[in-house]
C-alpha atoms as a PDB file:
ATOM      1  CA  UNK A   1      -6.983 -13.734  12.353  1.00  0.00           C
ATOM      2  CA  UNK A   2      -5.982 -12.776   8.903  1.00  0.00           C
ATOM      3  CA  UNK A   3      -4.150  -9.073   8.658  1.00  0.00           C
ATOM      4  CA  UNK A   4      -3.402  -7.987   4.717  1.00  0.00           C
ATOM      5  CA  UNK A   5      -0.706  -5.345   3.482  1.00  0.00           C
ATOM      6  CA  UNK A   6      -3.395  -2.617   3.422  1.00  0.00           C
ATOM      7  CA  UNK A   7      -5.133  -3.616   6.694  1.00  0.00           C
ATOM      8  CA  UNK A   8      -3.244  -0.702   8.463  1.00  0.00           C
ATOM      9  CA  UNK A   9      -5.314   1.840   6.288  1.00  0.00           C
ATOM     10  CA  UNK A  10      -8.304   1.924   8.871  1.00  0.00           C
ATOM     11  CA  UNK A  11      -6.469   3.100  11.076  1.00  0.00           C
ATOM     12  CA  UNK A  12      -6.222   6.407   8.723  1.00  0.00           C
ATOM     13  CA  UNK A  13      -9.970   6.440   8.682  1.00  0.00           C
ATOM     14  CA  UNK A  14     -10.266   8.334  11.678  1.00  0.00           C
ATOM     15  CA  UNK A  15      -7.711  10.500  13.704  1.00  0.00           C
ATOM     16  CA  UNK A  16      -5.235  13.411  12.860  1.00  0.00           C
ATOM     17  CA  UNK A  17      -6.000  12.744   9.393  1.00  0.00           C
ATOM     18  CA  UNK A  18      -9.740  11.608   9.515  1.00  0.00           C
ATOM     19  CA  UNK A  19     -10.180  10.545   5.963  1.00  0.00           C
ATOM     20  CA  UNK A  20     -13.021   9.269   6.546  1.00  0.00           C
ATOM     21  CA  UNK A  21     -15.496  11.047   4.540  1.00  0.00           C
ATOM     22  CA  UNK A  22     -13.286  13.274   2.196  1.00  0.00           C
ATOM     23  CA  UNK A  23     -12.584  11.910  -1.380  1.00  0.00           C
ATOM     24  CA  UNK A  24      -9.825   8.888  -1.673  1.00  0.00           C
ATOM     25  CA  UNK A  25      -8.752   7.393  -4.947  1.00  0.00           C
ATOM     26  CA  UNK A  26      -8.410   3.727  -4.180  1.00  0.00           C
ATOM     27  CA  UNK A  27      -5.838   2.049  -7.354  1.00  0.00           C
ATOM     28  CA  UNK A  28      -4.942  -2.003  -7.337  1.00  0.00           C
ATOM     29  CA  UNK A  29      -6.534  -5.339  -7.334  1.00  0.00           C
ATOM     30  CA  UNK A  30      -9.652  -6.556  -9.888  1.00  0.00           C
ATOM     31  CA  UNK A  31     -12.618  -4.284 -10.752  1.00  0.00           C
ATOM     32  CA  UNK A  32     -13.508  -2.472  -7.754  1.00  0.00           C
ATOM     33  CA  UNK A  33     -12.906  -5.726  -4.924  1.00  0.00           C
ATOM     34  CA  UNK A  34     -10.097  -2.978  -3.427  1.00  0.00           C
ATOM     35  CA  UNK A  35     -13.290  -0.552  -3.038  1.00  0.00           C
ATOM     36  CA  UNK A  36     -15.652  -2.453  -1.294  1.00  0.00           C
ATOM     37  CA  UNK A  37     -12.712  -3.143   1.027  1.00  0.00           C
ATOM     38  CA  UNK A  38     -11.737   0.394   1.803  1.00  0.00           C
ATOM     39  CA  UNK A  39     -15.671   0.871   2.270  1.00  0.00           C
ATOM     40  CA  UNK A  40     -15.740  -1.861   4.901  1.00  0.00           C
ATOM     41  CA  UNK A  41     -12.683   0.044   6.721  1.00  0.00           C
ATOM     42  CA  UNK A  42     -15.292   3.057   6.807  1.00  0.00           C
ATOM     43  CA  UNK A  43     -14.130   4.943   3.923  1.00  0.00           C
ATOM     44  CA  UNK A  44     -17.084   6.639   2.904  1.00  0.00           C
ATOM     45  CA  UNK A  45     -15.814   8.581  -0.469  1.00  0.00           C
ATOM     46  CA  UNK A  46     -14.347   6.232  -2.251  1.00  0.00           C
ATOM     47  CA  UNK A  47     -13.676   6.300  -6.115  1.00  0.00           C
ATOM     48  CA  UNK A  48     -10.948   4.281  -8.215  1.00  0.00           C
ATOM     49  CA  UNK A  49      -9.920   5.137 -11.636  1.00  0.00           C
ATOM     50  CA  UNK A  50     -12.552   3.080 -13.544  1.00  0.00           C
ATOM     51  CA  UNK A  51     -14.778   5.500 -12.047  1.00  0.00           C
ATOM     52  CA  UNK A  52     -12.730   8.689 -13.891  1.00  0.00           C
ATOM     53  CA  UNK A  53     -12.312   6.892 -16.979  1.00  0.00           C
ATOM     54  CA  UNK A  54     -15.939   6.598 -17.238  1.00  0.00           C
ATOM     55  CA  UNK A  55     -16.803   9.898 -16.620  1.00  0.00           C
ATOM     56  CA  UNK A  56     -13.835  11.412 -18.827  1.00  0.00           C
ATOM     57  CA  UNK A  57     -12.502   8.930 -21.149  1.00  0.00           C
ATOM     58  CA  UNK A  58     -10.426  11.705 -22.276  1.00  0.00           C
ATOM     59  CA  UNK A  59      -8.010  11.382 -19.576  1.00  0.00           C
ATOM     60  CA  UNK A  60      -6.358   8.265 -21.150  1.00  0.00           C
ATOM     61  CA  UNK A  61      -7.638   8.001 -24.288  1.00  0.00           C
ATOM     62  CA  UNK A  62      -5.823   4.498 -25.207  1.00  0.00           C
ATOM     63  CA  UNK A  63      -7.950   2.251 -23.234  1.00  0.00           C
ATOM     64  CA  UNK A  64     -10.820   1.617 -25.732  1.00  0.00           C
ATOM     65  CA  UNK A  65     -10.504  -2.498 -25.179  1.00  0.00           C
ATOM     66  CA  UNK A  66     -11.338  -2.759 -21.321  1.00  0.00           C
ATOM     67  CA  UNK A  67     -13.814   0.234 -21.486  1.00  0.00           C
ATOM     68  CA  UNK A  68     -17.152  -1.806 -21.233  1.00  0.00           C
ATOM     69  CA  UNK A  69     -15.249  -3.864 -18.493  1.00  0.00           C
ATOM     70  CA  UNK A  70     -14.807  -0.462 -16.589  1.00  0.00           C
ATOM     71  CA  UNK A  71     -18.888   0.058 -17.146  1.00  0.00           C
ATOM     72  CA  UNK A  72     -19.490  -2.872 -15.470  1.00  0.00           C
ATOM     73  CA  UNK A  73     -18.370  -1.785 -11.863  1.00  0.00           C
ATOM     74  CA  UNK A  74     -17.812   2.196 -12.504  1.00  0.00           C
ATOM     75  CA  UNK A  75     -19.470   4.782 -10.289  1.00  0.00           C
ATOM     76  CA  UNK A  76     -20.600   8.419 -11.128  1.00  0.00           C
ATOM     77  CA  UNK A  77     -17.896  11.160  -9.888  1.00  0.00           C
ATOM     78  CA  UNK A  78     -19.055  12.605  -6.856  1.00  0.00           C
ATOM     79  CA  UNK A  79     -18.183  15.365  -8.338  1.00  0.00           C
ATOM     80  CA  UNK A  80     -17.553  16.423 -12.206  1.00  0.00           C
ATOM     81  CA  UNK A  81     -14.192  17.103 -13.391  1.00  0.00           C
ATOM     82  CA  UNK A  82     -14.296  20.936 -14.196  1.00  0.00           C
ATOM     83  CA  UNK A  83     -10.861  22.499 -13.179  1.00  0.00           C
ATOM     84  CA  UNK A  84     -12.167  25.804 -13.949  1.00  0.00           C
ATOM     85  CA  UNK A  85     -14.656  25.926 -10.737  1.00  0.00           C
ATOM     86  CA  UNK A  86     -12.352  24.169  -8.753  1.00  0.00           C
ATOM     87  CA  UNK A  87     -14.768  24.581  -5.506  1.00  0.00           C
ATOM     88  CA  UNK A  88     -17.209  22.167  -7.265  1.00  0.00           C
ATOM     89  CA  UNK A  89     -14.796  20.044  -9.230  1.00  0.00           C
ATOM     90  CA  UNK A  90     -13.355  16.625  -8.575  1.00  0.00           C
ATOM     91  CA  UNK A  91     -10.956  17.049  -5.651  1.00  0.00           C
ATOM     92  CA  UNK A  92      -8.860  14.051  -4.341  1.00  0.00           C
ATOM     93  CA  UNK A  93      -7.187  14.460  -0.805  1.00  0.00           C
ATOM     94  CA  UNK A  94      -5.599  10.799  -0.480  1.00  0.00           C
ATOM     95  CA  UNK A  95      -4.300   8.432  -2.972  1.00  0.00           C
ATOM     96  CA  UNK A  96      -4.088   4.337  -1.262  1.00  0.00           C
ATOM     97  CA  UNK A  97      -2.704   1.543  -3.849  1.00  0.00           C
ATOM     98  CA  UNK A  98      -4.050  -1.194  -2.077  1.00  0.00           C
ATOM     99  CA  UNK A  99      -3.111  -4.178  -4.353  1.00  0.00           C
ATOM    100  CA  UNK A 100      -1.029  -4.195  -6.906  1.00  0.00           C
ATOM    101  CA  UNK A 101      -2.060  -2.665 -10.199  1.00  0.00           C
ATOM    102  CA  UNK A 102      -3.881  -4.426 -13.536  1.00  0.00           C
ATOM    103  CA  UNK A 103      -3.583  -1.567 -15.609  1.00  0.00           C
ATOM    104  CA  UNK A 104      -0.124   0.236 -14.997  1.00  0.00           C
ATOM    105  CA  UNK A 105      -0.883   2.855 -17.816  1.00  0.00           C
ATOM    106  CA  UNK A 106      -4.128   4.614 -16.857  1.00  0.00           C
ATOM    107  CA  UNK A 107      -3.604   4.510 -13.191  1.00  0.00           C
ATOM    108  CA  UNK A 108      -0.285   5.733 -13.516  1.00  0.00           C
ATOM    109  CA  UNK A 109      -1.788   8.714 -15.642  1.00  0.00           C
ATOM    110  CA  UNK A 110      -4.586   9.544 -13.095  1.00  0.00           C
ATOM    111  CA  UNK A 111      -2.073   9.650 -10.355  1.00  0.00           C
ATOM    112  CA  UNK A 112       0.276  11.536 -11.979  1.00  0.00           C
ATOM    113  CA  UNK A 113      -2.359  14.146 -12.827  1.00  0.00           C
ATOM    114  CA  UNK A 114      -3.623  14.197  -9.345  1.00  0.00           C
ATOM    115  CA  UNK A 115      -0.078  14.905  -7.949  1.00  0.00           C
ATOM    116  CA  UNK A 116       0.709  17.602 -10.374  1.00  0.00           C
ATOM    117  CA  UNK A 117      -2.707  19.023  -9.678  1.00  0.00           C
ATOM    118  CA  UNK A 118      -3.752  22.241  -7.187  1.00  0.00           C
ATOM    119  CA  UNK A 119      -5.005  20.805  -4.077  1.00  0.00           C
ATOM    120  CA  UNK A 120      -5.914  17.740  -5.678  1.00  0.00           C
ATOM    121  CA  UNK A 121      -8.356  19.430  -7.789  1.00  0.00           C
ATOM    122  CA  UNK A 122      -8.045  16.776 -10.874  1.00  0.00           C
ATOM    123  CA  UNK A 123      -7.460  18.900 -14.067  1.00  0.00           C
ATOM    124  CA  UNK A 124      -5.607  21.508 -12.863  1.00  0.00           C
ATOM    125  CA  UNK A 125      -2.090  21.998 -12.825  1.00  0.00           C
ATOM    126  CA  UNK A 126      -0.517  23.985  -9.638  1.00  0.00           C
ATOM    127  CA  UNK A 127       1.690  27.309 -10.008  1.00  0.00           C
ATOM    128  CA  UNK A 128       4.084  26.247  -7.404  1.00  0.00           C
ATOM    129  CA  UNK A 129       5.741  22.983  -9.767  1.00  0.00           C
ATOM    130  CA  UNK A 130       9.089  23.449 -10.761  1.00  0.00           C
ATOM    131  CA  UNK A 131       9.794  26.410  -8.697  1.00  0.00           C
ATOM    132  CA  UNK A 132      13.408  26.167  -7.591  1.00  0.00           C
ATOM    133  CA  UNK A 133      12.567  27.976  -4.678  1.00  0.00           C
ATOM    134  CA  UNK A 134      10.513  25.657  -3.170  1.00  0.00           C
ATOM    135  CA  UNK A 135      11.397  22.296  -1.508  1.00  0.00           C
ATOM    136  CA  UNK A 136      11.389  19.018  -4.039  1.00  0.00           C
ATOM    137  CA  UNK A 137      11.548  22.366  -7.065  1.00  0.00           C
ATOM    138  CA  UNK A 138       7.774  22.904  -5.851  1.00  0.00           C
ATOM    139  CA  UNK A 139       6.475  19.400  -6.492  1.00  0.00           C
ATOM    140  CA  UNK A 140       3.966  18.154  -3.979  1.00  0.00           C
ATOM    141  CA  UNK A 141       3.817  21.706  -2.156  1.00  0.00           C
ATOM    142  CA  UNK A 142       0.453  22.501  -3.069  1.00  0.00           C
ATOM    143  CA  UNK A 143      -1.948  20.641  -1.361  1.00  0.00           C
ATOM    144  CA  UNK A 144      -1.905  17.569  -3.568  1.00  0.00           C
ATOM    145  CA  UNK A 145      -3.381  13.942  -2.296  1.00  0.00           C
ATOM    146  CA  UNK A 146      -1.144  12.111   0.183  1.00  0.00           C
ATOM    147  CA  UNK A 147       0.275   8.994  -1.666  1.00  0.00           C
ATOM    148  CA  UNK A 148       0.361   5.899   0.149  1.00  0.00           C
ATOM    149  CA  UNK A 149       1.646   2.167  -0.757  1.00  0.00           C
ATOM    150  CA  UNK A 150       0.092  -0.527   1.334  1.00  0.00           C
ATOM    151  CA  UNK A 151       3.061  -2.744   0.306  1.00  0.00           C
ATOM    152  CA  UNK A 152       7.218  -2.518  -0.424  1.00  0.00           C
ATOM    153  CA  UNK A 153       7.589  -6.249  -2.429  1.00  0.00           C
ATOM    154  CA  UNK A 154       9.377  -6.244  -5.432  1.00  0.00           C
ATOM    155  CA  UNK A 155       9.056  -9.209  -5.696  1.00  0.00           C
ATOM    156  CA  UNK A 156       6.828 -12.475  -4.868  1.00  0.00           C
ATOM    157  CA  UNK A 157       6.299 -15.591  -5.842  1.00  0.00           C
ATOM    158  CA  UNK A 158       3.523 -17.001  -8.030  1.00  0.00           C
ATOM    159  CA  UNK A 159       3.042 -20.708  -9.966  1.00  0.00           C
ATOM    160  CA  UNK A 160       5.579 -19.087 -12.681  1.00  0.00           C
ATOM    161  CA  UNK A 161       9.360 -20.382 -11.979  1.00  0.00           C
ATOM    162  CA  UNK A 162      10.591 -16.992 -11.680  1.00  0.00           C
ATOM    163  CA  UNK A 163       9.550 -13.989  -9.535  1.00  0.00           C
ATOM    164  CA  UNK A 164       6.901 -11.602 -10.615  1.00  0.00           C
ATOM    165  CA  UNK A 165       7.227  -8.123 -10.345  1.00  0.00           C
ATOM    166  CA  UNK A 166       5.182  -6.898  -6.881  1.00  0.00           C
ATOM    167  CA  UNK A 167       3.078  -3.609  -6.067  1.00  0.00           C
ATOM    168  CA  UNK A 168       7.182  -2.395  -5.323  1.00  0.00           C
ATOM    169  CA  UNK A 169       7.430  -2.686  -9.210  1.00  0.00           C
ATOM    170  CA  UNK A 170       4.845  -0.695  -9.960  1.00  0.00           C
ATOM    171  CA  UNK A 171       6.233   2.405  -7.336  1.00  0.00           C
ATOM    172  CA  UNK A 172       9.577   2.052  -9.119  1.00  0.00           C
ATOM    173  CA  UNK A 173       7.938   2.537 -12.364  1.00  0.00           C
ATOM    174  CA  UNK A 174       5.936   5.258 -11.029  1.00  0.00           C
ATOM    175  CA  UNK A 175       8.709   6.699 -10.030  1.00  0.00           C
ATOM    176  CA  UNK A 176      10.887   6.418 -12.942  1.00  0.00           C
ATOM    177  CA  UNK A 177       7.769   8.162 -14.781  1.00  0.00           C
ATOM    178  CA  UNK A 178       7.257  10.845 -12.222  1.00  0.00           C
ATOM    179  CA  UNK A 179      11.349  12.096 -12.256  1.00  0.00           C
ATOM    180  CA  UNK A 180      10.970  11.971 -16.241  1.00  0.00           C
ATOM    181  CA  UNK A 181       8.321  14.225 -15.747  1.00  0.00           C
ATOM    182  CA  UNK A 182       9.426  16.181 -12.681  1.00  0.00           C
ATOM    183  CA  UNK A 183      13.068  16.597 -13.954  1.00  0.00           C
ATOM    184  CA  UNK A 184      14.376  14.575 -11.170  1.00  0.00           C
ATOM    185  CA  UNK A 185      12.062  15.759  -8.280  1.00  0.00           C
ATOM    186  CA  UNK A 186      11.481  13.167  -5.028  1.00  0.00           C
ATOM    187  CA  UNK A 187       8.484  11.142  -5.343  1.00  0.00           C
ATOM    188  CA  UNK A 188       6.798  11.706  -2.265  1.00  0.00           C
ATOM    189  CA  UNK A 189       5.136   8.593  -0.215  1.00  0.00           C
ATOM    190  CA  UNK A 190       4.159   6.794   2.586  1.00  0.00           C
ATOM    191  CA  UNK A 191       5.229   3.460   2.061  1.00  0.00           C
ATOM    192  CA  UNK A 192       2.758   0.489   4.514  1.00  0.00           C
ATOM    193  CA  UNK A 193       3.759  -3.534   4.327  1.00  0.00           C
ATOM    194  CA  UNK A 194       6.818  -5.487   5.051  1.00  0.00           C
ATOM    195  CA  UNK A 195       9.028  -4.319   6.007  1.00  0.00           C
ATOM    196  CA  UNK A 196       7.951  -0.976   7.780  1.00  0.00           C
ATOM    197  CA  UNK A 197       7.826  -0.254  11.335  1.00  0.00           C
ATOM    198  CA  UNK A 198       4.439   0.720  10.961  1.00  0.00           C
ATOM    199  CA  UNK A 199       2.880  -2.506   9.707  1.00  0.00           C
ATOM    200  CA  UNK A 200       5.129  -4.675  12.232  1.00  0.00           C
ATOM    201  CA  UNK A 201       3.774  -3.050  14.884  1.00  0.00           C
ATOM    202  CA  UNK A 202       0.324  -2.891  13.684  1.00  0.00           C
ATOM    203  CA  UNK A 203       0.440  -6.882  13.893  1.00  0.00           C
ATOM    204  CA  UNK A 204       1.863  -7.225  17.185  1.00  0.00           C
ATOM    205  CA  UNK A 205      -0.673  -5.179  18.593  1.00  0.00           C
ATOM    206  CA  UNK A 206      -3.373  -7.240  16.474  1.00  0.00           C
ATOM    207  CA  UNK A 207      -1.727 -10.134  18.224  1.00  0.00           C
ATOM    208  CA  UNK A 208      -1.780  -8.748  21.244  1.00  0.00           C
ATOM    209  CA  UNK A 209      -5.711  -8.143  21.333  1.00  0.00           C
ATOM    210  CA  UNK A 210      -5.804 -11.481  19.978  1.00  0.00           C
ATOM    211  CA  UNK A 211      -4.028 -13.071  22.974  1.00  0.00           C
ATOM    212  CA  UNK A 212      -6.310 -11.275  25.469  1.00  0.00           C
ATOM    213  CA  UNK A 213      -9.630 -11.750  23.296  1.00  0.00           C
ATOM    214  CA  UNK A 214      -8.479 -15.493  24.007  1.00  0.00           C
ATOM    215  CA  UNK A 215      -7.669 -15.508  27.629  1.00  0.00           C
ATOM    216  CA  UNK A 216     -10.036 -13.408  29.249  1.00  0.00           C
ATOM    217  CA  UNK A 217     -11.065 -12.977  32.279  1.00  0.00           C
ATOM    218  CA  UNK A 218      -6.944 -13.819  32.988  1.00  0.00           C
ATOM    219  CA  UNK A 219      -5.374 -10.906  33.530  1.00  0.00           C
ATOM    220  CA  UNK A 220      -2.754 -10.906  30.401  1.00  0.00           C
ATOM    221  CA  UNK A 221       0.915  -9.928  29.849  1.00  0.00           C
ATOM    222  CA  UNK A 222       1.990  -8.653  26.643  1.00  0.00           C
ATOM    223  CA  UNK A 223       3.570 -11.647  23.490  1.00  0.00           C
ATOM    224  CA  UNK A 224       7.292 -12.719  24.647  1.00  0.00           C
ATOM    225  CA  UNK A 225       8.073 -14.252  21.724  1.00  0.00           C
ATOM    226  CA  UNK A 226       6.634 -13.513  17.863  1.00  0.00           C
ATOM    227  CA  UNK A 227       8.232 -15.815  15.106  1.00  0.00           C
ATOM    228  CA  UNK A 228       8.318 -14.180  11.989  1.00  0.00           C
ATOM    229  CA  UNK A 229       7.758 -16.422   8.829  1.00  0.00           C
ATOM    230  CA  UNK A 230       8.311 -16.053   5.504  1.00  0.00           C
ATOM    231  CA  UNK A 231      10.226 -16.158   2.040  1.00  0.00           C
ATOM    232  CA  UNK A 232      11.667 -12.933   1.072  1.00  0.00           C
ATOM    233  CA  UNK A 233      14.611 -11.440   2.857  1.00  0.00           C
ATOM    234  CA  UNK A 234      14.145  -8.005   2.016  1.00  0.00           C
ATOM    235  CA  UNK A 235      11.186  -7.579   3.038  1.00  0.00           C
ATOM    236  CA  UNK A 236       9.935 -10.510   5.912  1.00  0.00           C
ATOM    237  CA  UNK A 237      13.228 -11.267   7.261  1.00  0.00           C
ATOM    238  CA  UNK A 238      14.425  -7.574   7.213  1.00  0.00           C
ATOM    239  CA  UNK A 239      11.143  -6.212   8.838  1.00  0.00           C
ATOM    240  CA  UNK A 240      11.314  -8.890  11.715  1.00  0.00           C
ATOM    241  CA  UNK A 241      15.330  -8.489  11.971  1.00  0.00           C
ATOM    242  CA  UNK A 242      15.309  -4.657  12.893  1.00  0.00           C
ATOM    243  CA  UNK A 243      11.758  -4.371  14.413  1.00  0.00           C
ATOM    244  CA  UNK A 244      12.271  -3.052  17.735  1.00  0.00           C
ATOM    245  CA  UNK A 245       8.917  -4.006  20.146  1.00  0.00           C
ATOM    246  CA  UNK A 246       7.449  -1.694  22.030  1.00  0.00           C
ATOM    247  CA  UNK A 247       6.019  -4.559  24.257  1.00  0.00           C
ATOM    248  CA  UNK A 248       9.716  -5.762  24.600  1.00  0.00           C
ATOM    249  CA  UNK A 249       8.684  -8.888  22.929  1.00  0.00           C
ATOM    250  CA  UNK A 250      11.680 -10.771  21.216  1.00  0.00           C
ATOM    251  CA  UNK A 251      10.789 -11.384  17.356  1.00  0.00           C
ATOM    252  CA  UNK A 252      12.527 -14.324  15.297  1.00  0.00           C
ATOM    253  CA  UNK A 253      12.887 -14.407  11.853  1.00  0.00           C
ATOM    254  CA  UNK A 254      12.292 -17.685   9.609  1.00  0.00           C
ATOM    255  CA  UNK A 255      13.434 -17.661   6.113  1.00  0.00           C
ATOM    256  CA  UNK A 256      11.596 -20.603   4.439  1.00  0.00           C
ATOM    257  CA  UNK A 257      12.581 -22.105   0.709  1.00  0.00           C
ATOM    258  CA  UNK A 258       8.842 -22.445  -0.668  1.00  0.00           C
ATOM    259  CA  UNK A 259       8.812 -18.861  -2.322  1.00  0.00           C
ATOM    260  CA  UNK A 260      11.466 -15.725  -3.310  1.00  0.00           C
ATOM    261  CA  UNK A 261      14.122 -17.468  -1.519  1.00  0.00           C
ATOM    262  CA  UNK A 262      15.292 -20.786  -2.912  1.00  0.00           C
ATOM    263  CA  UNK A 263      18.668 -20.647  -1.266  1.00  0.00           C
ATOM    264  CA  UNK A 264      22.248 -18.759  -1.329  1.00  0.00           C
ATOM    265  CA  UNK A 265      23.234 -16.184   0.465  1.00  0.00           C
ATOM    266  CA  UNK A 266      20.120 -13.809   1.832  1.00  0.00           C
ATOM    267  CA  UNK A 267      20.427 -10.129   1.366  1.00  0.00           C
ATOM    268  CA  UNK A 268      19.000 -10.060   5.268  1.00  0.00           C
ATOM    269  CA  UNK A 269      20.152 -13.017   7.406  1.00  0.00           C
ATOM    270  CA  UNK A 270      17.299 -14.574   9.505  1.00  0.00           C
ATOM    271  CA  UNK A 271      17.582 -16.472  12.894  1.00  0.00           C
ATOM    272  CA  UNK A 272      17.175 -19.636  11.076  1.00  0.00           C
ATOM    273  CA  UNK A 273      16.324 -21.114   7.520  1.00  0.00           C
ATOM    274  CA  UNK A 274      14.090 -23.951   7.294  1.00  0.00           C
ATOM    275  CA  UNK A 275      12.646 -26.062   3.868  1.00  0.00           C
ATOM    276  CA  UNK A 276       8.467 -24.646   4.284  1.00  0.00           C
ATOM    277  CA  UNK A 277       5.983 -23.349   7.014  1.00  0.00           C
ATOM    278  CA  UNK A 278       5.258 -26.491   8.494  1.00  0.00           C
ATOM    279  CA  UNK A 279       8.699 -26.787   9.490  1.00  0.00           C
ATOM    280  CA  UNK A 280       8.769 -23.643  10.531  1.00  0.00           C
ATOM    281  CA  UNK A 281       5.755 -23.839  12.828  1.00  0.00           C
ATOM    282  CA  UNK A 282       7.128 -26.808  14.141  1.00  0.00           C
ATOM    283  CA  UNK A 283      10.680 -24.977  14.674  1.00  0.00           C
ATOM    284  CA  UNK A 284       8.846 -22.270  16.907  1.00  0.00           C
ATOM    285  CA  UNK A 285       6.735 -24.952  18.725  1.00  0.00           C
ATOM    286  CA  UNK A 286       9.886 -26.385  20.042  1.00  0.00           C
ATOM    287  CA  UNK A 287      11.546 -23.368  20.358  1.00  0.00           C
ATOM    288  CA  UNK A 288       8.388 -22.372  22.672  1.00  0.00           C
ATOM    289  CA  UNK A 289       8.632 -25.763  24.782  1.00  0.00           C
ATOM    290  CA  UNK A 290       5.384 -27.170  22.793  1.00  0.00           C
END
């Protein structure tokens, strides 16, 4: 079973929400791979910004180099961008970075836009920003795109001997554009991955159907015990440390040396810290009575 950061996003497919078939701006990862993905969670409007840039190359007029790159895998609108009839314009209702993303300039522009817009109507910009008598001084009161991050990482680690910068980068430079723009205003967003409650317990319960998927026809009690590996304290070890189960299962948290963490003091302090995964897995076997 392999669960990614933006895994949780199907469940936003359907339900109170029930994005399903209204029109989601998908930013992150190479060409349009992060589309094709959001399509298989049954996504069924799907554009990403290669697909805007295309159709108005206005919008960021720098990006002459990588335009016959974007040609390659663009898409025609579903709609034109035509602020002045906004009921047949461009409108976006959700915004999902699923990976992190390759070009921080035009994306950043396209959201921007988006969550200055009227109801998501690209092109527009609504009445109700900067009005003092509004929450957040009237920024995001108007019907603009939900904004949601499928992952919180700073950080990770790569082949490089330092750290690159992770999709939590790219919010904090979001958000250092949008409160230059704003005047200060709270960037609004929903914020998926390690180490959220949300994506914690989406696992457990993918673990849990797991288990049963296994075992059947036994009748099957919930996970006792989850072991929680991985190499960055702020966001594995932290997410496993304060997740509280709604099975009741305990969760352990192993810090491993093969990644962020290469040793000192961790920001979060894990039940133990071990050299790599193997000895980790081997750690939890015992632990387990394997």
């Amino acid at each position: 079973m392999f669960v990614q950061s933006h895994t949780p996003f199907a469940g936003l497919v359907e339900g109170p929400l029930g994005y399903k078939d209204k029109c989601i701006l998908v930013v992150g990862g190479d060409g349009d791979k992060a589309r094709a993905v959001a399509e298989r969670y049954g996504f069924r409007n799907v554009i990403v910004p290669a697909d805007i840039l295309n159709a108005e190359p206005s919008i960021w007029p720098f990006e002459t180099a990588l335009r016959e790159q974007y040609k390659a895998f663009a898409r025609p609108l579903p709609r034109p961008i035509n602020p002045s009839r906004p009921d047949s314009s461009l409108k976006i209702d959700a915004i999902f970075v699923f990976a992190d993303p390759r070009d921080w300039g035009p994306d950043t522009q396209i959201i921007v836009d988006a969550l200055l817009s009227e109801q998501g109507v690209l092109g527009s910009y609504s009445k109700k920003n900067n009005d003092p008598s509004l929450p957040n001084m009237g920024f995001q009161q108007d019907g603009q795109p939900q904004l949601y991050f499928s992952n919180g990482d700073l950080l990770w680690a790569a082949s490089y001997p330092l750290p690159r910068l992770g999709q939590g980068g790219y919010r904090a430079s979001l958000e250092g554009v949008w409160a230059a723009l704003t005047g200060g205003a709270k960037l609004n967003a929903h914020i998926f991955g390690k180490p959220s409650f949300t994506t914690y317990q989406f696992a457990e319960d993918r673990l849990n159907a797991h288990r049963k998927a296994l075992l059947q026809p036994r009748d099957i009690s919930p996970l006792r015990h989850v072991f929680m590996v991985g190499d960055n304290p702020e966001s594995d070890i932290r997410g496993a440390n304060e997740y509280q189960s709604p099975w009741k299962s305990q969760w352990s948290s192993v810090l491993v040396r093969s990644g962020v963490y290469t040793g000192g003091a961790p920001a979060y302090t894990p039940t133990v810290v071990l050299d790599g995964v193997w000895d980790a897995v081997q750690w939890a076997l015992d632990r387990s009575g394997w």
